[in-house]
C-alpha atoms as a PDB file:
ATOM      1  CA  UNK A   1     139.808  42.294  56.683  1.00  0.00           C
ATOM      2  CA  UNK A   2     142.189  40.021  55.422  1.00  0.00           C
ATOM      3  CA  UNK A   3     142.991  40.303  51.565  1.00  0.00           C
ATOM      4  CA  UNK A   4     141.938  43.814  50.070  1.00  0.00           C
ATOM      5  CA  UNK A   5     141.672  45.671  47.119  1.00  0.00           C
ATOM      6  CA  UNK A   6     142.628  49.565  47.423  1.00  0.00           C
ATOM      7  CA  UNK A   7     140.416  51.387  45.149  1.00  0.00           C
ATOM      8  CA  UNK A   8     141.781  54.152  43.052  1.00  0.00           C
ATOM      9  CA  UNK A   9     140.796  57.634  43.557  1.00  0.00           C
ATOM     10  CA  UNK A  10     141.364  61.042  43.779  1.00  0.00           C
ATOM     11  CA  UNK A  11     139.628  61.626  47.698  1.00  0.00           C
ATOM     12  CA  UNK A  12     139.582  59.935  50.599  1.00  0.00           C
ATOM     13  CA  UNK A  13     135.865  59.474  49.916  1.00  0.00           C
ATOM     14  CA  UNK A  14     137.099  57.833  46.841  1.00  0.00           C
ATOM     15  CA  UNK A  15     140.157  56.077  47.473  1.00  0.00           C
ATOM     16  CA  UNK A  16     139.339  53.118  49.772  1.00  0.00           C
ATOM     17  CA  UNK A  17     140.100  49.616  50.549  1.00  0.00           C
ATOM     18  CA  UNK A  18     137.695  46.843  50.258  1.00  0.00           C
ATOM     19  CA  UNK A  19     138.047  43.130  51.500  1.00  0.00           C
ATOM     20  CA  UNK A  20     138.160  40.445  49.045  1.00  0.00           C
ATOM     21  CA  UNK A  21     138.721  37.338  51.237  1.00  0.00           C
ATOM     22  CA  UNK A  22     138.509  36.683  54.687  1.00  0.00           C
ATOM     23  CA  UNK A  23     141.818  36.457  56.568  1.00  0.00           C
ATOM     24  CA  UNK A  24     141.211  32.384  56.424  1.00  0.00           C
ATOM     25  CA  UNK A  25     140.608  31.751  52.465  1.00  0.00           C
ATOM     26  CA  UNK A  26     144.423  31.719  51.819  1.00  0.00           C
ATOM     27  CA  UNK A  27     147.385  30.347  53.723  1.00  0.00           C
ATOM     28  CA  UNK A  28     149.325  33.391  52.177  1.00  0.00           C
ATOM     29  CA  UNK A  29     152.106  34.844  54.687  1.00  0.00           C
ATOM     30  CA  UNK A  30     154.407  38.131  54.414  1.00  0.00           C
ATOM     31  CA  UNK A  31     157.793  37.480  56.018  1.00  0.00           C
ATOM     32  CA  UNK A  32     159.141  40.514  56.067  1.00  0.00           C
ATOM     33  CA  UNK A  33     163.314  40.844  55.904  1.00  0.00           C
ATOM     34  CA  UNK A  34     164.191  43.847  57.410  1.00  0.00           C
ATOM     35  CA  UNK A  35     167.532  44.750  55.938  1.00  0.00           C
ATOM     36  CA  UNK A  36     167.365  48.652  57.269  1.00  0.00           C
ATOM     37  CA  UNK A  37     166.479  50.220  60.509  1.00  0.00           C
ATOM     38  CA  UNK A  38     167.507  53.663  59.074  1.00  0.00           C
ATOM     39  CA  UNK A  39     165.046  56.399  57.235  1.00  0.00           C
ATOM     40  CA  UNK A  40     165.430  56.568  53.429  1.00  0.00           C
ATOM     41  CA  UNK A  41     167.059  59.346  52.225  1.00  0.00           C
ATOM     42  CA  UNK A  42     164.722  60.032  49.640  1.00  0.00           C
ATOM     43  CA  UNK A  43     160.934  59.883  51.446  1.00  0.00           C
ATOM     44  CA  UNK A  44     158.705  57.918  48.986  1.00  0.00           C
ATOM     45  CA  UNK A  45     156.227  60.917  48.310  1.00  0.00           C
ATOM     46  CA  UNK A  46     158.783  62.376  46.460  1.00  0.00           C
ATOM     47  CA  UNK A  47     159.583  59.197  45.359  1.00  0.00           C
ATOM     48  CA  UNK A  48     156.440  59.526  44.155  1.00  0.00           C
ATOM     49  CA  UNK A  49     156.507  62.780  42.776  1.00  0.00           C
ATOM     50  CA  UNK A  50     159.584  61.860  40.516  1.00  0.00           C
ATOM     51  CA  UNK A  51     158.053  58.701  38.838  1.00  0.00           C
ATOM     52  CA  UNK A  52     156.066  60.526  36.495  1.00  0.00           C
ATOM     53  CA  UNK A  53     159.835  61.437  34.775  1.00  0.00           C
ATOM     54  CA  UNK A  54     160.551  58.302  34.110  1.00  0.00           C
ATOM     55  CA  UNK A  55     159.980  56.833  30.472  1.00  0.00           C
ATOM     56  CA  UNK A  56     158.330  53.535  31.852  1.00  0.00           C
ATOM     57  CA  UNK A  57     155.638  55.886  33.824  1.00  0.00           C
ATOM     58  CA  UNK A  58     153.399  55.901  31.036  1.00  0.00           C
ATOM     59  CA  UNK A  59     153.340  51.992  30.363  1.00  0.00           C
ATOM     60  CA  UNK A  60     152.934  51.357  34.058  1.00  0.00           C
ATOM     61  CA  UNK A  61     149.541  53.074  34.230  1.00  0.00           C
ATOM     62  CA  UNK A  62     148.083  51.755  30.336  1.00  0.00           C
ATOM     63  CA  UNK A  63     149.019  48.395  31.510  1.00  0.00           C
ATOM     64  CA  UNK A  64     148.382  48.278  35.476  1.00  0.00           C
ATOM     65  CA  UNK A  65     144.293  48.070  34.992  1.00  0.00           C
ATOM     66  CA  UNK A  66     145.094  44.726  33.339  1.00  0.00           C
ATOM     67  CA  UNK A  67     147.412  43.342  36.279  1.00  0.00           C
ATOM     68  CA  UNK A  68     144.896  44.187  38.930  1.00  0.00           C
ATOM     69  CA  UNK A  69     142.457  42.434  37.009  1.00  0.00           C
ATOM     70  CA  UNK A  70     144.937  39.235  36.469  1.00  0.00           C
ATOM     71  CA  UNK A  71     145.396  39.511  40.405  1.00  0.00           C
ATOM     72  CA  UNK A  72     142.048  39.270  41.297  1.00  0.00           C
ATOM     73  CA  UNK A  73     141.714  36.106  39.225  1.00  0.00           C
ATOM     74  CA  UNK A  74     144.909  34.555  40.343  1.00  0.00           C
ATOM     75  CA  UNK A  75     143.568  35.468  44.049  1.00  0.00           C
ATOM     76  CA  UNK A  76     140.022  33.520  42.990  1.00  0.00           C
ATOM     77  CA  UNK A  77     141.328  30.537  41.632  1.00  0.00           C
ATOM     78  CA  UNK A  78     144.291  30.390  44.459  1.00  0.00           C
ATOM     79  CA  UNK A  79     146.661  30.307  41.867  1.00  0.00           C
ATOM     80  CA  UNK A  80     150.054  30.800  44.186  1.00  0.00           C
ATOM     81  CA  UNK A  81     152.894  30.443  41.027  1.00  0.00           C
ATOM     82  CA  UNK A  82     150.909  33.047  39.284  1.00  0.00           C
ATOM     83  CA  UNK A  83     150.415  35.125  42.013  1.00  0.00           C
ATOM     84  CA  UNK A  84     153.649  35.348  42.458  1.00  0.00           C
ATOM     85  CA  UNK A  85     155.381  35.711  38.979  1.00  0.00           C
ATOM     86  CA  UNK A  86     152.508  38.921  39.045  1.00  0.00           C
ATOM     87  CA  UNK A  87     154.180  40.546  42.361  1.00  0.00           C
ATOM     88  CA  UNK A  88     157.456  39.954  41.559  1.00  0.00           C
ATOM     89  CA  UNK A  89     157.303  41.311  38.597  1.00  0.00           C
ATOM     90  CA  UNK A  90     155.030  44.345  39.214  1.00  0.00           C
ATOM     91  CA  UNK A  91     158.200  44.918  42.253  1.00  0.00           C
ATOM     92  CA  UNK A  92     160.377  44.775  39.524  1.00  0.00           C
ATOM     93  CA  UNK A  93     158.679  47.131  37.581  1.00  0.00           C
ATOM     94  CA  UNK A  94     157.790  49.821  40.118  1.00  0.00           C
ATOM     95  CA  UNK A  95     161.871  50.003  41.046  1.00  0.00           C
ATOM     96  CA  UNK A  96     162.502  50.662  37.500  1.00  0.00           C
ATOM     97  CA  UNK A  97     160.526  53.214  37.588  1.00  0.00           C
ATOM     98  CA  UNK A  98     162.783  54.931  40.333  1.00  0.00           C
ATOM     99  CA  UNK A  99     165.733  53.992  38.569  1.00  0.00           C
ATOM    100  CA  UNK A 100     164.904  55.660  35.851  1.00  0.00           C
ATOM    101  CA  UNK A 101     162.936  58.515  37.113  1.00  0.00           C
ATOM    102  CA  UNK A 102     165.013  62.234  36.866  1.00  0.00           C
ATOM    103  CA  UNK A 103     166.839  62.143  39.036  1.00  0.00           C
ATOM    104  CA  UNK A 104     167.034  58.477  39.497  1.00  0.00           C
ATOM    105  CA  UNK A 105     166.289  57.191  43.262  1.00  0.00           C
ATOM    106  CA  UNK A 106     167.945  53.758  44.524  1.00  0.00           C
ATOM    107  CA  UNK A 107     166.217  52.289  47.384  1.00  0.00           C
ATOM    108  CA  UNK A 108     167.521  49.222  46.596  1.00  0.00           C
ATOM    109  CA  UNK A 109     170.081  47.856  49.382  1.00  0.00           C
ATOM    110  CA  UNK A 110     172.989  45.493  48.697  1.00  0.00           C
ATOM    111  CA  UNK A 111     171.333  43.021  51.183  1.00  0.00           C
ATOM    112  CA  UNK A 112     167.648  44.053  49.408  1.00  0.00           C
ATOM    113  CA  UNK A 113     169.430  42.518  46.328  1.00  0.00           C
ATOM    114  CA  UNK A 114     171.061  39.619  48.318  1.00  0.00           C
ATOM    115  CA  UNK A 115     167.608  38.630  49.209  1.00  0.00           C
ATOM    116  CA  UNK A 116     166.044  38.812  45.696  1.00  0.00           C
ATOM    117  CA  UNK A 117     169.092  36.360  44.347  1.00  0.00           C
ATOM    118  CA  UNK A 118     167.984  34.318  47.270  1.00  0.00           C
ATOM    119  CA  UNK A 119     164.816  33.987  46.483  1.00  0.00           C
ATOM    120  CA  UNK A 120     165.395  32.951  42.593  1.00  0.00           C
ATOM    121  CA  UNK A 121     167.395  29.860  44.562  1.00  0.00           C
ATOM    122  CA  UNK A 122     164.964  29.213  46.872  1.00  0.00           C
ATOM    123  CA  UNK A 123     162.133  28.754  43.984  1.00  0.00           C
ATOM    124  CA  UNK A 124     164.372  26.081  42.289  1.00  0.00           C
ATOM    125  CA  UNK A 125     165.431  24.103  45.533  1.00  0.00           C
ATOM    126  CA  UNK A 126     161.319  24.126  45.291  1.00  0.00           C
ATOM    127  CA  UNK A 127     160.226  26.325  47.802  1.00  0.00           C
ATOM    128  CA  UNK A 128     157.392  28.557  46.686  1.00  0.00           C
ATOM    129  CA  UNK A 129     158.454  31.969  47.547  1.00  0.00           C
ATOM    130  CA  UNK A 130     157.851  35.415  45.538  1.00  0.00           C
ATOM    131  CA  UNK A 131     159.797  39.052  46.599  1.00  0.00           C
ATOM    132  CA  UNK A 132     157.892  41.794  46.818  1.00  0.00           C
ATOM    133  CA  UNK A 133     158.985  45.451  48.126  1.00  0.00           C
ATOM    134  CA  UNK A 134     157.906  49.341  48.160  1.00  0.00           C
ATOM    135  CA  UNK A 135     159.932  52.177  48.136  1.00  0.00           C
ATOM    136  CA  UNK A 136     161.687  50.883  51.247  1.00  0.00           C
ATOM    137  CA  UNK A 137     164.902  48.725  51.433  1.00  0.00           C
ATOM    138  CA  UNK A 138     162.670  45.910  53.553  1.00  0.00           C
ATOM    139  CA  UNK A 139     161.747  42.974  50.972  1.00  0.00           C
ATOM    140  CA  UNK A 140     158.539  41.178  51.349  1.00  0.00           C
ATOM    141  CA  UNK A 141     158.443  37.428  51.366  1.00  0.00           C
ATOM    142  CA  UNK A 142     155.702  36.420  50.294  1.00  0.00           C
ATOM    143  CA  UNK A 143     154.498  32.268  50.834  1.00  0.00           C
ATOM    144  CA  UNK A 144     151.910  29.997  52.057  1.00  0.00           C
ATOM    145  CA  UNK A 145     151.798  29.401  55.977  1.00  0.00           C
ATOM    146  CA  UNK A 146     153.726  25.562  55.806  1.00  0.00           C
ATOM    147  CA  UNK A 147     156.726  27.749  54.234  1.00  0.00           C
ATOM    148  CA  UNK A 148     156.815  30.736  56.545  1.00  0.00           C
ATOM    149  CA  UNK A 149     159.338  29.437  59.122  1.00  0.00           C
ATOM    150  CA  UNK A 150     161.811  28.080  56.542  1.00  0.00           C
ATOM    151  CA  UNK A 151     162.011  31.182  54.687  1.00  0.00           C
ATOM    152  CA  UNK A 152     161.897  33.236  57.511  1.00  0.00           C
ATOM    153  CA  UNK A 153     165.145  30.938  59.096  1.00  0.00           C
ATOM    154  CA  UNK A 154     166.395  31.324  55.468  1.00  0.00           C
ATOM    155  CA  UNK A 155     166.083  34.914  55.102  1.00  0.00           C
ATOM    156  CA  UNK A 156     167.781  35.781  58.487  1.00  0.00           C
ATOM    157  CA  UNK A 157     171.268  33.884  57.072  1.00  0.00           C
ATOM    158  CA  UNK A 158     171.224  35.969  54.624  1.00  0.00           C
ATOM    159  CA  UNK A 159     174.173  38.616  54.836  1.00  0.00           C
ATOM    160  CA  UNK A 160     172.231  42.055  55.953  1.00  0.00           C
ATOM    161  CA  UNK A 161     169.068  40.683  56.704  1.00  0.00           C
ATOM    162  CA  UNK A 162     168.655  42.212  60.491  1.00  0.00           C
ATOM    163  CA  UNK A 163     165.280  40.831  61.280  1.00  0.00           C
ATOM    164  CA  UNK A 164     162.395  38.910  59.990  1.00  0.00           C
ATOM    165  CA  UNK A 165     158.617  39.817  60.672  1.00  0.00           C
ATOM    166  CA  UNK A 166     155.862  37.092  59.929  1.00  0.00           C
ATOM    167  CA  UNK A 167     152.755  38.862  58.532  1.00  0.00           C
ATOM    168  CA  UNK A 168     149.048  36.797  58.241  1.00  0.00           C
ATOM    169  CA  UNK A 169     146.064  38.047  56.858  1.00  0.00           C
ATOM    170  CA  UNK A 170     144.538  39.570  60.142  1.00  0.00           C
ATOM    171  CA  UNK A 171     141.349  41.480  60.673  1.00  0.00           C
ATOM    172  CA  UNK A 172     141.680  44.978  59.591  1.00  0.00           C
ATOM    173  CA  UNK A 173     141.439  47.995  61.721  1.00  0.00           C
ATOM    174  CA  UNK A 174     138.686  48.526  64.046  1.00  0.00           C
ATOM    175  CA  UNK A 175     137.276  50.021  67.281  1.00  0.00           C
ATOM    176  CA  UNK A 176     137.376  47.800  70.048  1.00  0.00           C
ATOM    177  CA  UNK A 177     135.704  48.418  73.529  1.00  0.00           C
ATOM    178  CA  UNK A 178     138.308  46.133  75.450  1.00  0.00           C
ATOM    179  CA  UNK A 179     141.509  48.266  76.575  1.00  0.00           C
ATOM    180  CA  UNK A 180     144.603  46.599  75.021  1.00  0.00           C
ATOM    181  CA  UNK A 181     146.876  46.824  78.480  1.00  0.00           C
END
């Protein structure tokens, strides 16, 4: 439920998530600016697979122990700028990693970057926003809840930008007993 740590391991038995925080300790949203409704060309296992060529692989993994630690504190103490500069960052980061993995993999969209330029604007017009993203073109949004519908409204001018998705912290999955229709 709500925020969660994903434990490392090598099993399913091993590699888990755990909850933190409830989905109310944080006012943290997601807005989600889908830029692409079509399937990568390159899946992100082997994505995945081709990381380990890149020359930054190595310093990702001595240093990532550290940033997990740093987020957990930044979580506790509800730090949002720090919190932030952390994501954004480790976003940063995991794309160079693609870039220059052998051969390199772009999942980066024009309107993925659009959004990211954005977002450095945003943060000086003082609104508190970090980017975040995976291996997909979407970009992550992330703010507290009295922000979500300006960056959301914000994000959908934005040139590419075909939807946006707000995202709470929500109870994780779960059996119910009631039927959902």
């Amino acid at each position: 439920d709500g925020v969660v740590e994903w434990l490392d391991g090598e099993t399913s038995e091993t590699s888990y998530s755990v909850s933190l925080y409830s989905p109310d300790y944080w006012d943290i949203v997601d807005v989600v600016a889908v830029t692409s409704t079509q399937k990568k060309e390159v899946p992100s296992s082997a994505g995945h697979t081709l990381a380990v060529s890149s020359p930054f692989f190595k310093v990702r993994q001595e240093n990532i122990k550290q940033k997990i630690i740093d987020c957990k504190k930044y979580l506790k103490e509800k730090n949002f700028r720090k919190l932030g500069e952390l994501i954004e960052a480790e976003a940063l980061e995991l794309h160079a990693i693609y870039l220059t993995s052998s051969p390199s993999l772009i999942y980066l969209l024009p309107s993925t970057l659009r959004v990211m330029h954005e977002v450095k604007k945003w943060r000086k017009e003082e609104i508190p926003v970090y980017f975040t993203l995976n291996t997909g073109q979407d970009i992550h949004l992330i703010c507290e809840k009295k922000n979500a519908e300006k960056v959301s409204k914000l994000a959908q001018q934005i040139e590419g930008v075909q939807k946006t998705i707000i995202n709470y912290p929500a109870n994780g999955a779960r059996i119910i007993e009631k039927h959902l229709f």
